[in-house]
Protein backbone atom coordinates (compact mmCIF):
# COMPACT_ATOMS: atom_id res chain seq x y z
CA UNK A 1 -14.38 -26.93 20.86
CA UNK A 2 -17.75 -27.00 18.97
CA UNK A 3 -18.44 -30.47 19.96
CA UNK A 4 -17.78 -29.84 24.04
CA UNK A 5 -20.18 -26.98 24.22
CA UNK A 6 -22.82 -28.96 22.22
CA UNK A 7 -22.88 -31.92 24.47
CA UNK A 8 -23.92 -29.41 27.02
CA UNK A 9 -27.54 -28.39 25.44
CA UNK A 10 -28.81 -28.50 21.82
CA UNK A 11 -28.34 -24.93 21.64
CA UNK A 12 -24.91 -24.51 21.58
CA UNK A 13 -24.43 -26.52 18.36
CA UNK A 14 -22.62 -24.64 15.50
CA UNK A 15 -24.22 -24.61 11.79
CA UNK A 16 -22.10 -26.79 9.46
CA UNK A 17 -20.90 -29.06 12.53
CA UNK A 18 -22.77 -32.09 10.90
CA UNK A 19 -22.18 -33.99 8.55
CA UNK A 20 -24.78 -34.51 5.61
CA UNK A 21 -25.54 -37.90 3.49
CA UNK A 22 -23.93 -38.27 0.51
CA UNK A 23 -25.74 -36.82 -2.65
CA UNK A 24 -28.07 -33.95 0.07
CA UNK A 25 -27.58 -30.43 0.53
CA UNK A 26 -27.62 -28.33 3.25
CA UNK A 27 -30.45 -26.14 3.85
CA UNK A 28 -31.53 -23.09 6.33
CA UNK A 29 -35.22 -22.42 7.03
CA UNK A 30 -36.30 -19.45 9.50
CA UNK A 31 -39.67 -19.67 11.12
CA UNK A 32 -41.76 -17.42 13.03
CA UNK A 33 -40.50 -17.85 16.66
CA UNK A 34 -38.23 -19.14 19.14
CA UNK A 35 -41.21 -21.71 20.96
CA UNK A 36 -41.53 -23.28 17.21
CA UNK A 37 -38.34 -24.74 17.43
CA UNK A 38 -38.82 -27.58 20.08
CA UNK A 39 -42.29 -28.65 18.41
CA UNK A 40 -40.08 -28.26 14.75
CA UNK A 41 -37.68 -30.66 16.18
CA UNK A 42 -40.16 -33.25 17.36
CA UNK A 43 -42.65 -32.76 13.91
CA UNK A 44 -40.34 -31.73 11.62
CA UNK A 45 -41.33 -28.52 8.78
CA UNK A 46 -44.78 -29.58 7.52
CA UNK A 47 -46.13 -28.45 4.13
CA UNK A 48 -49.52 -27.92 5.83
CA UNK A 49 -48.17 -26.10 8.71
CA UNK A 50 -46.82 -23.16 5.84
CA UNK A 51 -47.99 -19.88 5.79
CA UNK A 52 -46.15 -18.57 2.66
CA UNK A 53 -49.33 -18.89 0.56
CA UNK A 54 -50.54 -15.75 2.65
CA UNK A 55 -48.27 -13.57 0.88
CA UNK A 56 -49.31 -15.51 -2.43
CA UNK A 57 -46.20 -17.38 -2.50
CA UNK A 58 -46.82 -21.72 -3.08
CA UNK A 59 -47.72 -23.56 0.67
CA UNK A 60 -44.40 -25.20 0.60
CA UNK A 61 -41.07 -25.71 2.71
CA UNK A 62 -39.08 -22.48 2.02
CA UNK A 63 -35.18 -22.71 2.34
CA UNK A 64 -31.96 -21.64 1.16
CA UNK A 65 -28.60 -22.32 1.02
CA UNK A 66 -27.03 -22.58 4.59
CA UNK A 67 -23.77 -20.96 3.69
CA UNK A 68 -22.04 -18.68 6.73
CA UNK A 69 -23.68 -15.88 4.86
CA UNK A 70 -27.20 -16.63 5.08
CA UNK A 71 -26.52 -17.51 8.67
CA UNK A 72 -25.44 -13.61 9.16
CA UNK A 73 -28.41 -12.34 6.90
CA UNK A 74 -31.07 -14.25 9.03
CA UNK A 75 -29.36 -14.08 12.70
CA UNK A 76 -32.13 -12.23 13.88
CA UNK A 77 -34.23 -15.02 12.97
CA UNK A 78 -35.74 -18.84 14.38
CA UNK A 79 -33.03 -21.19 12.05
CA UNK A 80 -33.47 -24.59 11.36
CA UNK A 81 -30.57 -26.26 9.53
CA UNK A 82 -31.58 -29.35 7.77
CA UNK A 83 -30.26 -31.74 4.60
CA UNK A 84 -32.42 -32.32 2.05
CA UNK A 85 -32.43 -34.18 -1.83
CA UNK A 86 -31.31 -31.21 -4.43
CA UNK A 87 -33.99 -32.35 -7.12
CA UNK A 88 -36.69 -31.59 -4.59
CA UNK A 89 -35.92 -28.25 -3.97
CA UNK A 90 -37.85 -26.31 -6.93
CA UNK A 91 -35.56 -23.05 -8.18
CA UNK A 92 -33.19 -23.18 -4.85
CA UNK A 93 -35.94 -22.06 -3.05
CA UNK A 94 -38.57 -24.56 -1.97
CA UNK A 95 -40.22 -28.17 -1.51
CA UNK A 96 -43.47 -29.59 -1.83
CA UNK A 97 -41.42 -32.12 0.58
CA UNK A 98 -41.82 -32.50 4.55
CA UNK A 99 -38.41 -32.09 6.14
CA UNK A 100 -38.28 -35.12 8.65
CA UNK A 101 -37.14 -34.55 12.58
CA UNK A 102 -34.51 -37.14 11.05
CA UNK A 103 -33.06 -34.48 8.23
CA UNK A 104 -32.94 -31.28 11.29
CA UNK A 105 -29.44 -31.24 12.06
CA UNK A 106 -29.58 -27.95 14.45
CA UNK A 107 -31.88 -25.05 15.54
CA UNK A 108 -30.50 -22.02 16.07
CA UNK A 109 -32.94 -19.51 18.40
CA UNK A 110 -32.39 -15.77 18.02
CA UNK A 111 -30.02 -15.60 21.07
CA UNK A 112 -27.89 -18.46 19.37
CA UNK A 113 -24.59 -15.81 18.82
CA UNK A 114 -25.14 -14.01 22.36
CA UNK A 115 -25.60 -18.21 24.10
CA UNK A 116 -22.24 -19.04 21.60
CA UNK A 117 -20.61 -15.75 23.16
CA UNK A 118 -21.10 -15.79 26.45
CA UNK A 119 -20.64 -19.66 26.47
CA UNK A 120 -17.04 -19.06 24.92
CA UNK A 121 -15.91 -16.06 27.16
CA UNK A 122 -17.17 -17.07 30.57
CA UNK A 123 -18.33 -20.14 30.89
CA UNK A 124 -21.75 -21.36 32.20
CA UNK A 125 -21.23 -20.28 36.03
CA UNK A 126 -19.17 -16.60 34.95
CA UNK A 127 -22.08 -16.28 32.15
CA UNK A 128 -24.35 -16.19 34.80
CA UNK A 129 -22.53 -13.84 36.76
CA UNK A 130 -22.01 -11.59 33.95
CA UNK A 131 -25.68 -11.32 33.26
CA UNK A 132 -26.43 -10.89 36.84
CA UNK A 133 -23.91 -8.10 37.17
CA UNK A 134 -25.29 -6.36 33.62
CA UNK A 135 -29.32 -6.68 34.82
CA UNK A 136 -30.38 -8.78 32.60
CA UNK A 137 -31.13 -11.70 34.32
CA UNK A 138 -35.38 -10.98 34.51
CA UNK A 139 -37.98 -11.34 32.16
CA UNK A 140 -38.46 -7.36 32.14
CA UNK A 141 -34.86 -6.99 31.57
CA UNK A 142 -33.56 -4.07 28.74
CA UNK A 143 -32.13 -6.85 26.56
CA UNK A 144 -34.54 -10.11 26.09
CA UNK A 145 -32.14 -12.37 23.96
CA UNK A 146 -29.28 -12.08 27.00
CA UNK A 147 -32.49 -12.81 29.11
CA UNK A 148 -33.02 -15.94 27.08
CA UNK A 149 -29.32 -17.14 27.11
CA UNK A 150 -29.16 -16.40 30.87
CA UNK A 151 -32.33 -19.18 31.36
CA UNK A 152 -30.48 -21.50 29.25
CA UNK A 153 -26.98 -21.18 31.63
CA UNK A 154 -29.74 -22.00 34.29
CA UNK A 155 -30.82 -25.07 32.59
CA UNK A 156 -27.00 -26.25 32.03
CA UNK A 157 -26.42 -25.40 35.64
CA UNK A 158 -29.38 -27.60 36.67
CA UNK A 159 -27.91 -30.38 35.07
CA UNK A 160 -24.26 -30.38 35.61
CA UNK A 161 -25.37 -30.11 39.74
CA UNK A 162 -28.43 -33.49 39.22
CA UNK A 163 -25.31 -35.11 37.46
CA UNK A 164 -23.24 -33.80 40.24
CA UNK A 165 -24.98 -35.72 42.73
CA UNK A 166 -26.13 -38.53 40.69
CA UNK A 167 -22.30 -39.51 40.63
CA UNK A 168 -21.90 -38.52 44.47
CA UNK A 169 -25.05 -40.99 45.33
CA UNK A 170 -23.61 -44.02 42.76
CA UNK A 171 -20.01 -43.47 44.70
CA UNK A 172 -21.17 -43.58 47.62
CA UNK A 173 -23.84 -46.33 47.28
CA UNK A 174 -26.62 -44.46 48.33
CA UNK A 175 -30.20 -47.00 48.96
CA UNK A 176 -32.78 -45.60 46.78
CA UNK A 177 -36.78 -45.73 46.59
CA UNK A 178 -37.79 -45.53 43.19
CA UNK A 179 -36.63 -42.45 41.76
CA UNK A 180 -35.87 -41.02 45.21
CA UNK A 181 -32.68 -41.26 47.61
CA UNK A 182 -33.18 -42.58 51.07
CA UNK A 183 -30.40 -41.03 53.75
CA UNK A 184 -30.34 -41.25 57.34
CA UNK A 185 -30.60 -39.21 60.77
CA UNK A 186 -29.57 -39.66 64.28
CA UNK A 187 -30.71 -37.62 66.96
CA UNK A 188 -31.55 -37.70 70.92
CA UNK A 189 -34.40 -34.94 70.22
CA UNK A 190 -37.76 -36.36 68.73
CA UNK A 191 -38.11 -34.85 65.39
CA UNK A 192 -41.15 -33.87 62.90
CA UNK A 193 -38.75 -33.16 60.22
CA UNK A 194 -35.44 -31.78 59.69
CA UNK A 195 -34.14 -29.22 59.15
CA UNK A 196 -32.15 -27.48 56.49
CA UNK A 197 -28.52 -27.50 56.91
CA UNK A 198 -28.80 -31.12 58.31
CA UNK A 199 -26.17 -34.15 58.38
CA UNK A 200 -27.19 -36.95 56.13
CA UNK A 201 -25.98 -40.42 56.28
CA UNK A 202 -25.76 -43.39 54.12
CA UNK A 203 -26.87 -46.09 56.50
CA UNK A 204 -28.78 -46.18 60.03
CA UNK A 205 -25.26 -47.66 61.73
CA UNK A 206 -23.28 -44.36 60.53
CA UNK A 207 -26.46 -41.73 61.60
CA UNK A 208 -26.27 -43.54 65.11
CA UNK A 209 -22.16 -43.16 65.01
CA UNK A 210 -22.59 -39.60 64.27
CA UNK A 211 -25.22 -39.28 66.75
CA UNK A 212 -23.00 -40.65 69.68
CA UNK A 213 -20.27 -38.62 68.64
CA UNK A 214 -22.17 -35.24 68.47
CA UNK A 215 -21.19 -33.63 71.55
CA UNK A 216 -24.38 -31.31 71.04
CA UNK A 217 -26.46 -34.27 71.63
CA UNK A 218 -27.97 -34.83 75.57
CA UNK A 219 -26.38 -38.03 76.20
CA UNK A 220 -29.06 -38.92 78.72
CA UNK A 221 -31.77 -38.97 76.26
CA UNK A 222 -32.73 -42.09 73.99
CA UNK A 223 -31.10 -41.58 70.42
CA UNK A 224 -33.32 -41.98 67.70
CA UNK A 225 -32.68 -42.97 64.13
CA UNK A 226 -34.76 -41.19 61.38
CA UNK A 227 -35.16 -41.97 57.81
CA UNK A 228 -35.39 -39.24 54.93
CA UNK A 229 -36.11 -40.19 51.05
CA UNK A 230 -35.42 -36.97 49.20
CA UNK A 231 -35.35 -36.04 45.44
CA UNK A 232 -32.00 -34.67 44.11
CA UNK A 233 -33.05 -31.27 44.45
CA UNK A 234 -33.41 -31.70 48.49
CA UNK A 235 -29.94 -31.90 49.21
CA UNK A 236 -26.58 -31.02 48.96
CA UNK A 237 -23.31 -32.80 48.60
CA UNK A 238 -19.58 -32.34 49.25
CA UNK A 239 -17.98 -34.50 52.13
CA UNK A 240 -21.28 -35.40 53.42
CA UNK A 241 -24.49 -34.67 52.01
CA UNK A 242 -26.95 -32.36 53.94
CA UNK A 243 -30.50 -31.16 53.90
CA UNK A 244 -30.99 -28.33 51.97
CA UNK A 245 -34.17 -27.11 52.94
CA UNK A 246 -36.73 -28.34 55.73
CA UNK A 247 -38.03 -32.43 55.20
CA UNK A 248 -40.44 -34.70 56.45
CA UNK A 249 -38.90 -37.56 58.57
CA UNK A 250 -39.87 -41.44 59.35
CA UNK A 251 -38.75 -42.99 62.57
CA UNK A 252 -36.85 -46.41 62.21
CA UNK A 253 -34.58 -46.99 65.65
């Protein structure tokens, strides 16, 4: 199960779900926030980035054991699970060593168990609902971490619909210009742009098809063919695809 939800966003990995190389250990470090964990991940825990020798304690890389109890005594914590060489870690407690992005084998934010929950009993579309229904779904909301795992349900959302319609615009051959998605638009009125809600088709030949067969269409008028290159947020797929908010339009028959 652990391995479904992770594929959906780094966040929904489980501590111990990784194997370690042979002869390391596996170690938990907590740091001071959430936002640390994404720079972490790309850096790595620096020596020089400590702040234990505030409290008089060496400037190194503090850790300890990542066993399913330290995970419980520092869940209210930033957690970085890493591997590391057991003769560098000085008393079970620290390293004058860097840990390397390479040796990070999870972070775990402080809304990892609530993300793990929710993820588990309703799924990424009822998780949303849920935290709609309970209020906290703003920034201002009563409980901050349920806040957190609600923008991270967003995030999965956002990419299971771009996948969504990647696939629909591969199936379905769809011309593209660059990065964007070019569709097309028949229509006996002359048009600016169009608007939301609007039939898009794959080629100029099926837009002018469409566009005879609309009844709604004044047959005595000229029918024009229009061209629209959207971004995969600008429209919407199912049988067809279709406009999903107002866009600029380029004349081509």
């Amino acid at each position: 199960m652990w391995y479904r939800l992770a594929a959906q966003h780094k966040y929904l990995n489980e501590p111990h779900s990784k194997e370690v190389p042979e002869g390391m250990v596996r170690r938990v470090h907590y740091t001071g926030s959430n936002e640390l964990l994404d720079k972490i991940e790309s850096e790595g825990i620096l020596v020089n980035k400590s702040q234990s020798y505030k409290s008089g304690d060496p400037r190194a890389v503090w850790s300890n054991p990542s066993t399913p109890e330290s995970y419980k005594d520092f869940q209210h914590k930033p957690l970085v699970e890493f591997y590391a060489d057991p003769e560098k870690i000085i008393g079970d407690q620290y390293s004058y060593d860097d840990v390397k992005p390479e040796q990070i084998l999870g972070t775990y934010p402080t809304f990892h168990r609530n993300l793990i929950y929710i993820m588990k009993n309703f799924g990424v579309e009822g998780g949303i609902q849920k935290i709609e229904e309970l209020g906290y779904d703003k920034p201002d909301s009563d409980n901050p971490n349920y806040y957190q795992v609600y923008l991270v349900l967003k995030e999965i959302q956002q990419k299971e619909e771009i996948q969504r319609k990647e696939e629909w615009a591969e199936r379905h051959k769809v011309e593209r210009d660059g990065d964007k998605y070019v569709f097309y638009h028949a229509s006996r009125l002359d048009l600016p742009f169009l608007r939301k809600g609007s039939l898009l088709e794959i080629t100029p030949d099926e837009a002018r098809k469409w566009g005879n067969e609309n009844t709604r269409n004044d047959r005595r008028k000229r029918l024009n063919v229009y061209k629209v290159i959207v971004d995969l947020e600008d429209f919407e797929t199912g049988y067809w695809a279709s406009t999903n908010k107002d866009l600029k339009v380029t004349k081509v028959g």
